[in-house]
Protein backbone atom coordinates (compact mmCIF):
# COMPACT_ATOMS: atom_id res chain seq x y z
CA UNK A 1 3.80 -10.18 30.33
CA UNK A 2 4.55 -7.80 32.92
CA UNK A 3 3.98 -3.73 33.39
CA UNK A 4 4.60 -1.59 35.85
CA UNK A 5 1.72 0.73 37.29
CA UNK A 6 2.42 4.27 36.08
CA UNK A 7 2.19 5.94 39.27
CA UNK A 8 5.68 5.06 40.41
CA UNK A 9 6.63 7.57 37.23
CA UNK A 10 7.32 11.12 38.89
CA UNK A 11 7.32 12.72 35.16
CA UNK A 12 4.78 12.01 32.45
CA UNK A 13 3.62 13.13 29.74
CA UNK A 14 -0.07 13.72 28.56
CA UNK A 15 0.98 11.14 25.86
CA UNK A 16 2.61 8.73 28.07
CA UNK A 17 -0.59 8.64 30.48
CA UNK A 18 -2.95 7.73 27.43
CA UNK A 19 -0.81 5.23 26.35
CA UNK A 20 -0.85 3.58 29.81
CA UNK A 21 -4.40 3.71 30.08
CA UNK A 22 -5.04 2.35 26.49
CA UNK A 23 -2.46 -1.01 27.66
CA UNK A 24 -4.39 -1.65 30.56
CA UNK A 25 -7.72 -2.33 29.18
CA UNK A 26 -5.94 -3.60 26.15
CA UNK A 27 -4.62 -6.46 28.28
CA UNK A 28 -7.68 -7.81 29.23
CA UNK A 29 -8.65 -8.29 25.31
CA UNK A 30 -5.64 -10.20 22.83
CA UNK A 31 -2.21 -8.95 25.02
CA UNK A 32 -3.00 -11.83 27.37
CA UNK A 33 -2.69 -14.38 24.45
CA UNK A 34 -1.22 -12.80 21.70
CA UNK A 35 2.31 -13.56 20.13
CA UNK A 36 3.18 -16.64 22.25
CA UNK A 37 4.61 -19.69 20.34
CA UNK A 38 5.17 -22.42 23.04
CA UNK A 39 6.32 -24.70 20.33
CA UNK A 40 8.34 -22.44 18.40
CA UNK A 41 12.26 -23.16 19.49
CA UNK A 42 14.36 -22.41 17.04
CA UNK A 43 14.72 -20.09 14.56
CA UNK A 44 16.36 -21.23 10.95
CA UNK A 45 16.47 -20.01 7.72
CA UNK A 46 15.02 -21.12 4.48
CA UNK A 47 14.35 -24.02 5.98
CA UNK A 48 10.72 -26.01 6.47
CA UNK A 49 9.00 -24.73 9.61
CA UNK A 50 7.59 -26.99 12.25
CA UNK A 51 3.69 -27.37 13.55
CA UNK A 52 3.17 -25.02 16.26
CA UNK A 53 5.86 -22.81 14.93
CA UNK A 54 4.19 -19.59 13.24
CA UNK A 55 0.70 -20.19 15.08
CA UNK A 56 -0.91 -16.78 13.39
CA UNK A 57 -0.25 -17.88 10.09
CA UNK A 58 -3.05 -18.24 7.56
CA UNK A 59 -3.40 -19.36 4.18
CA UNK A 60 -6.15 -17.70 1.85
CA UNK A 61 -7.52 -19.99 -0.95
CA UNK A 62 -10.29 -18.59 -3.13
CA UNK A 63 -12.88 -21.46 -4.00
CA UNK A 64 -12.16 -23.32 -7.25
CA UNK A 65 -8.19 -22.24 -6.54
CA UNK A 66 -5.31 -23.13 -4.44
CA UNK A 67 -3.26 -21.11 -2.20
CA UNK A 68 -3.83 -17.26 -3.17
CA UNK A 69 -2.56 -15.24 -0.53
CA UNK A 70 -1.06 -15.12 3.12
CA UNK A 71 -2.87 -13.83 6.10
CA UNK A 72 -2.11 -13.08 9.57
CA UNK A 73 -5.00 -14.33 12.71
CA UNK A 74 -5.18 -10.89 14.84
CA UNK A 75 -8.21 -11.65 16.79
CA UNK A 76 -10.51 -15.21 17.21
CA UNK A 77 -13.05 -12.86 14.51
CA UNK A 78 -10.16 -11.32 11.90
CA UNK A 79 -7.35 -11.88 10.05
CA UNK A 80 -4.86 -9.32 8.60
CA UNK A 81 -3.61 -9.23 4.79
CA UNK A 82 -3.34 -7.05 2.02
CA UNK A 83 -5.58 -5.17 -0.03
CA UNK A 84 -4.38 -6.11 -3.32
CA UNK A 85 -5.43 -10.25 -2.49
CA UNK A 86 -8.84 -9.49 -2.71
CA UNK A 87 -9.11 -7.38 -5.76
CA UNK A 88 -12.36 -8.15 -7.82
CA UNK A 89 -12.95 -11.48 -5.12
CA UNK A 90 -16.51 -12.67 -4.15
CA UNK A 91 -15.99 -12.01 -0.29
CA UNK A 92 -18.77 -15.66 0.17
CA UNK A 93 -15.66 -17.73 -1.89
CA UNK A 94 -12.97 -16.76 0.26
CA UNK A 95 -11.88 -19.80 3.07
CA UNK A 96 -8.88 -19.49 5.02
CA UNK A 97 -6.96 -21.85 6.99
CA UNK A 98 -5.42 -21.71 10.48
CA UNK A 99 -3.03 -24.11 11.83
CA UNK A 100 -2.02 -25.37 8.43
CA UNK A 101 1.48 -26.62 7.89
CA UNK A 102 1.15 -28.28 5.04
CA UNK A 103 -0.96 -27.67 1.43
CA UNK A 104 -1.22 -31.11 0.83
CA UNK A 105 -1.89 -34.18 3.05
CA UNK A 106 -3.04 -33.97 6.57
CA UNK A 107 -3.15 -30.82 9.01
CA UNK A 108 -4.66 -32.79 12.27
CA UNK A 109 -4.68 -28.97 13.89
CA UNK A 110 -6.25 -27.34 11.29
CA UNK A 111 -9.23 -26.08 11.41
CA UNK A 112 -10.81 -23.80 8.38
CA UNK A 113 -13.37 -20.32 8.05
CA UNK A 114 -15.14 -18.81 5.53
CA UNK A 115 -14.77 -15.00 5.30
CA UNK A 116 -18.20 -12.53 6.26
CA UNK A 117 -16.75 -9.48 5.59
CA UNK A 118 -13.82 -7.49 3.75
CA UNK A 119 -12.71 -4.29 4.12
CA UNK A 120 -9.85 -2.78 2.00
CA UNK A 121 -8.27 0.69 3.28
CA UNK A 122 -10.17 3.46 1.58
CA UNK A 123 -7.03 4.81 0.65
CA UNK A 124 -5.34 1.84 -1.15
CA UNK A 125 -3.63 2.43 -4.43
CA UNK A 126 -3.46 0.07 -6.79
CA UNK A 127 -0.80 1.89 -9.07
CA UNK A 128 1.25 3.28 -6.17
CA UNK A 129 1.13 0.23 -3.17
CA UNK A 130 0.32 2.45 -0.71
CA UNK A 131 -2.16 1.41 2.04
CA UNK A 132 -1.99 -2.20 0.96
CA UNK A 133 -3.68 -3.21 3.60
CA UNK A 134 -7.05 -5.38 4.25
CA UNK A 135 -9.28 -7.17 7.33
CA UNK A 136 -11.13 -9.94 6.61
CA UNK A 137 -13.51 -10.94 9.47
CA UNK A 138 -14.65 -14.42 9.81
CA UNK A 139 -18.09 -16.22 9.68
CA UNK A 140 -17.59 -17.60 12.92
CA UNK A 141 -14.54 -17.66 15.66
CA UNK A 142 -11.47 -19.81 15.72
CA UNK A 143 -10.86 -21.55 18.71
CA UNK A 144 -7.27 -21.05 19.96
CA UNK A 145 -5.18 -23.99 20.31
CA UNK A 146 -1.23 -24.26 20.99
CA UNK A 147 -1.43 -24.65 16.68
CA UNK A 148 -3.07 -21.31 16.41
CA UNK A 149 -3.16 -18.29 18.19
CA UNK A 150 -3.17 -14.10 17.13
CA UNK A 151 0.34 -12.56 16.97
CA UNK A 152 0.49 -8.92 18.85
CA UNK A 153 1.00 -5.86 16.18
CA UNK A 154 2.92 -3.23 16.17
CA UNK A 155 1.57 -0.05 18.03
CA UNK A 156 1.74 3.82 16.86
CA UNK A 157 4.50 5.32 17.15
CA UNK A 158 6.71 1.90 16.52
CA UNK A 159 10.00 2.66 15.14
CA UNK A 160 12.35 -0.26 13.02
CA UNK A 161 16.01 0.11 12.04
CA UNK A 162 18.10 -0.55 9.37
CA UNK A 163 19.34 -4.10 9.72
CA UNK A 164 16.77 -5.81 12.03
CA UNK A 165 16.71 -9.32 11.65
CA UNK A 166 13.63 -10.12 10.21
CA UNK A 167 11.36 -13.28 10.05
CA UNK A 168 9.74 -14.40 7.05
CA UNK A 169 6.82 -17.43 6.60
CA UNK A 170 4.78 -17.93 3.79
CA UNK A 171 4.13 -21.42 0.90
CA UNK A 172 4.92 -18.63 -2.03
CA UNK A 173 7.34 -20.40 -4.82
CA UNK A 174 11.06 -20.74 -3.96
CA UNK A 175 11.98 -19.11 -7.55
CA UNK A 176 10.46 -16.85 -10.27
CA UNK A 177 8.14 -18.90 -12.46
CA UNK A 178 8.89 -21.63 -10.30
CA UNK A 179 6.42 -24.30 -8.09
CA UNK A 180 4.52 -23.36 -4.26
CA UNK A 181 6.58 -25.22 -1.76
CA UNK A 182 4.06 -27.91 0.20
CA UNK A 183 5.61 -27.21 3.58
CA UNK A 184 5.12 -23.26 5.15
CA UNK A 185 8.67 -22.02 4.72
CA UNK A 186 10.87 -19.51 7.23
CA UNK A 187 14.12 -17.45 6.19
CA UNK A 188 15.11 -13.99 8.05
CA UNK A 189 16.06 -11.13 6.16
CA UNK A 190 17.15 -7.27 7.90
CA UNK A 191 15.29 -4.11 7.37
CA UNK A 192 16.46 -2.10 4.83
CA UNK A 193 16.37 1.19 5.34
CA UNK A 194 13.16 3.40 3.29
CA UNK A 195 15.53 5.83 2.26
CA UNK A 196 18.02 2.88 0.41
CA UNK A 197 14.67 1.09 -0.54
CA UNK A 198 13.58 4.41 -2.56
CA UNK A 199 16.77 4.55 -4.53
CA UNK A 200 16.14 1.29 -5.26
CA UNK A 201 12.97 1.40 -7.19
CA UNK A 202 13.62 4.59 -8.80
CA UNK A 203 10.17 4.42 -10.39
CA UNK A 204 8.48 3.77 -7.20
CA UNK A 205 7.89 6.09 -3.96
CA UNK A 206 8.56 4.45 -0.89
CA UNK A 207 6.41 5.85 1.38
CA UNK A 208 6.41 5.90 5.17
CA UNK A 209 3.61 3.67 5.28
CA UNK A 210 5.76 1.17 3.85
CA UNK A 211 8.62 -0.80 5.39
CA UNK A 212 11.86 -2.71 3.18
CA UNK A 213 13.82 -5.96 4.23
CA UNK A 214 15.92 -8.33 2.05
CA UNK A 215 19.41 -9.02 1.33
CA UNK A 216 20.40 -5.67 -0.35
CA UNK A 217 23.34 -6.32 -2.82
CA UNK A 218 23.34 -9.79 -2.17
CA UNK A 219 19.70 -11.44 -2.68
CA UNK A 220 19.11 -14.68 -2.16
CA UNK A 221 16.76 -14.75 0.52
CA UNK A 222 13.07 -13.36 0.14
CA UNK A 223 9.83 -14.49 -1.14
CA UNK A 224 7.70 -14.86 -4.07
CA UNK A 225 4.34 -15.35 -5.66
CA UNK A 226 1.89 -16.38 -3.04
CA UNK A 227 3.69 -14.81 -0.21
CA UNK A 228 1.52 -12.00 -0.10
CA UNK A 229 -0.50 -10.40 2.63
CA UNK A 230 1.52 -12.84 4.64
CA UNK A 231 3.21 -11.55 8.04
CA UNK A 232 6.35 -9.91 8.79
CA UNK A 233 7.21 -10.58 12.41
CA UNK A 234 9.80 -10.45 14.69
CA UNK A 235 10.65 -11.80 18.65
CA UNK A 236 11.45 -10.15 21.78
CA UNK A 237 11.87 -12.12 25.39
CA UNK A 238 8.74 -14.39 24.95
CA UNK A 239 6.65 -12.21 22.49
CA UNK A 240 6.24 -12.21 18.48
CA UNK A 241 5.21 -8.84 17.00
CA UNK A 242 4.17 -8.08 13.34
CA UNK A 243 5.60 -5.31 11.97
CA UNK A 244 4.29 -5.60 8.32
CA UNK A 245 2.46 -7.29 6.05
CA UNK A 246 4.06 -8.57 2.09
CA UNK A 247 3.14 -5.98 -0.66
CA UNK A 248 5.58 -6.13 -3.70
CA UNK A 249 8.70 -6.41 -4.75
CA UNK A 250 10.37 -7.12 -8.61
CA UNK A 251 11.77 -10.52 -8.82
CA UNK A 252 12.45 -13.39 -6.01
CA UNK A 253 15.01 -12.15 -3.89
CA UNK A 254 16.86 -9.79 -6.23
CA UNK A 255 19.95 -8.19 -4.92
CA UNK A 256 19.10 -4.95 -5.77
CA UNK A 257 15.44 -4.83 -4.96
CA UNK A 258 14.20 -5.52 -1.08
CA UNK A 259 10.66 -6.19 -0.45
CA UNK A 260 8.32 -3.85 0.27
CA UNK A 261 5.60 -4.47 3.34
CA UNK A 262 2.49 -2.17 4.64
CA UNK A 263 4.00 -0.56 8.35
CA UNK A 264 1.04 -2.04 10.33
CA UNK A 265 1.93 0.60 13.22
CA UNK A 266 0.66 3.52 10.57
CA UNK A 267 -2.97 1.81 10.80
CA UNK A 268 -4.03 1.21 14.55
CA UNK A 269 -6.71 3.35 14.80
CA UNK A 270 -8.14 2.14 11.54
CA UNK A 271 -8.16 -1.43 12.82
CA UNK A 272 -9.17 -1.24 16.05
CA UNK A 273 -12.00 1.10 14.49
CA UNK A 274 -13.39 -2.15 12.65
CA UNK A 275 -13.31 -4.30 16.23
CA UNK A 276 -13.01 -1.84 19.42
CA UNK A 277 -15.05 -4.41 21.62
CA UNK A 278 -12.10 -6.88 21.16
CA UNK A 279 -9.49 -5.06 19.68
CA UNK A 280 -5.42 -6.87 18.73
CA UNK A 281 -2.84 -6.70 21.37
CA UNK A 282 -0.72 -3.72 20.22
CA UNK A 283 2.82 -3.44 21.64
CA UNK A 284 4.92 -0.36 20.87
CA UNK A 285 8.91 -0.27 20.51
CA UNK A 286 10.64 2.60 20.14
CA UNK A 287 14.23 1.99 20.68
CA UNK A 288 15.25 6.06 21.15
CA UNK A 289 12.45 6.16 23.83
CA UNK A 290 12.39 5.20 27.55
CA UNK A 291 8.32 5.28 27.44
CA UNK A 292 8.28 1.44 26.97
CA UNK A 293 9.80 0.89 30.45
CA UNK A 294 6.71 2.28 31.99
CA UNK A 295 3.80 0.99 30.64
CA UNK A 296 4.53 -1.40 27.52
CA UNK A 297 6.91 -4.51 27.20
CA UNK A 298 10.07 -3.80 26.52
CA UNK A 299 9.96 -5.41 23.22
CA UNK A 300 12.76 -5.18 20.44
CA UNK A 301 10.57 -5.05 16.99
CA UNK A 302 12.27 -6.97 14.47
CA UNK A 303 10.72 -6.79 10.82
CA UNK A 304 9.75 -9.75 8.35
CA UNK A 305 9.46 -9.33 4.52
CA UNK A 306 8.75 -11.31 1.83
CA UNK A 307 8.96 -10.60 -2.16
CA UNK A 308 7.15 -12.37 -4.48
CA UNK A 309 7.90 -12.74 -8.37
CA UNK A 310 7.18 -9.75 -10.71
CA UNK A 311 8.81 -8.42 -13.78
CA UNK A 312 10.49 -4.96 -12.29
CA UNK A 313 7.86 -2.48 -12.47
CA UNK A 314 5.18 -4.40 -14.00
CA UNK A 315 3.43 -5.71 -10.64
CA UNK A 316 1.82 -8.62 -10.55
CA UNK A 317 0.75 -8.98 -6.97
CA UNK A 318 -0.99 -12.44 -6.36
CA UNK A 319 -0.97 -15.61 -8.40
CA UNK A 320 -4.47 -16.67 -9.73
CA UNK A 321 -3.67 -19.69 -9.74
């Protein structure tokens, strides 16, 4: 990853100097690893993934289950997911897995952590969606490997446009009522735009801490039960950047109903507040803006959604089983 030193800008702004100064000492915490998939090379949809391929992606089980929820491997002490996952959960049952490709059979790069602490935004609402967002540190460190690494997140200010392509992972079912895949599956899907995704649930504000993809008017491509608090991501040169994380959605992949993700740009300062010795390699993108020249990678944020299985307005977020 390269920059370029700020003093060969002749005009900055007060903004534009913080945000300079906040990359450079952010590079010498996760930006130096973060979002790099050596064995990721190619990019299909709704198709099995490959080992190596999504190396950030982590699957939540709750003891005495399977699979409960997606996850996303920030730092070598957290993990990113949603708030609604860990509703009413003993925080001393919950074990994730990193470098898992498949639920069944062997993983000979997995390796597996028990969860210390969890901490739900203050401001999640369970009847609205908003601020579905969670970190769940770990007992002990994971160890990076070329089968698991962080992914970099998308900084303040980030800004995603109608009709990104969009990459989805996740094991949730392939159809409504229907069996978990054994293999981690990837499809893309574009943004949809908040204001479309509002008329669409016409029962449910979509709120600009939120963020849509799917297949509007067409469907067929999305996710389902068990895909969420699993990452939305998207590449740029040799970088992956998560834009989201899975909230809700009614039905698998409905044409007229996108998925809905937490915007992980709205909550920087409330993450990094929970780990500012070590904090995630944030990367901005504003497309309108020239400011990423200077002092951030000039990184094109794509979005990834997925939408798991719910009758329309009657959310059921997570399977329990």
């Amino acid at each position: 990853m390269r920059f370029i030193h700020c003093t060969l800008w002749v005009t900055v702004n007060i903004r534009t100097l913080k945000l300079c100064a906040f990359m450079q000492k952010s590079s010498l915490g996760q930006l130096d690893v973060c979002g790099r998939a050596p064995l990721n090379s190619k990019i299909v949809g709704g198709e099995n993934a490959t080992a190596g391929s999504w190396l950030w992606q982590v699957s939540i089980y709750v003891l005495g289950t399977s699979h409960n929820c997606g996850g996303t491997l920030i730092t070598k002490d957290w993990v990113l997911s949603a708030a609604h996952c860990f509703e009413e959960i003993d925080v001393f049952k919950v074990v994730m897995y990193f470098g898992r490709l498949n639920q069944s059979g062997s993983n000979p790069h997995e390796t597996s952590k028990r969860a210390s602490r969890i901490f739900r935004h203050p401001n999640y609402d369970n009847e609205t969606f908003d601020n579905d967002i969670a970190l769940v540190q770990l007992n002990s460190s994971v160890t990076f490997s070329d089968y698991i690494k962080p992914v970099c997140l998308a900084a303040a200010g980030s800004v995603f446009s109608a009709g990104t392509e969009s990459w989805v992972t996740g094991w949730g079912t392939l159809q409504s009522g229907g069996q978990s895949p054994d293999t981690l599956q990837e499809v893309t899907i574009p943004i949809v735009s908040n204001s479309d995704c509002d008329n669409a649930y016409e029962e449910i504000s979509i709120t600009s801490n939120m963020i849509c993809a799917g297949l509007l008017n067409q469907g067929g491509k999305g996710s389902c039960q068990g895909d969420s608090g699993g990452p939305m991501v998207s590449k740029k040169d040799s970088l992956w950047i998560q834009s989201s994380i899975v909230s809700f959605g009614a039905g698998c992949a409905e044409p007229k109903y996108p998925s809905v993700l937490a915007r992980v740009s709205q909550y920087q300062n409330w993450i990094k507040s929970y780990m500012s010795s070590s904090p995630p390699g944030f990367v901005e993108f504003n497309p309108t803006s020239d400011s990423n020249i200077g002092c951030m990678p000039n990184l094109l944020l794509f979005s990834l959604s997925l939408m798991f299985s719910i009758i329309p307005f009657t959310f059921s977020l997570y399977p329990s089983s």
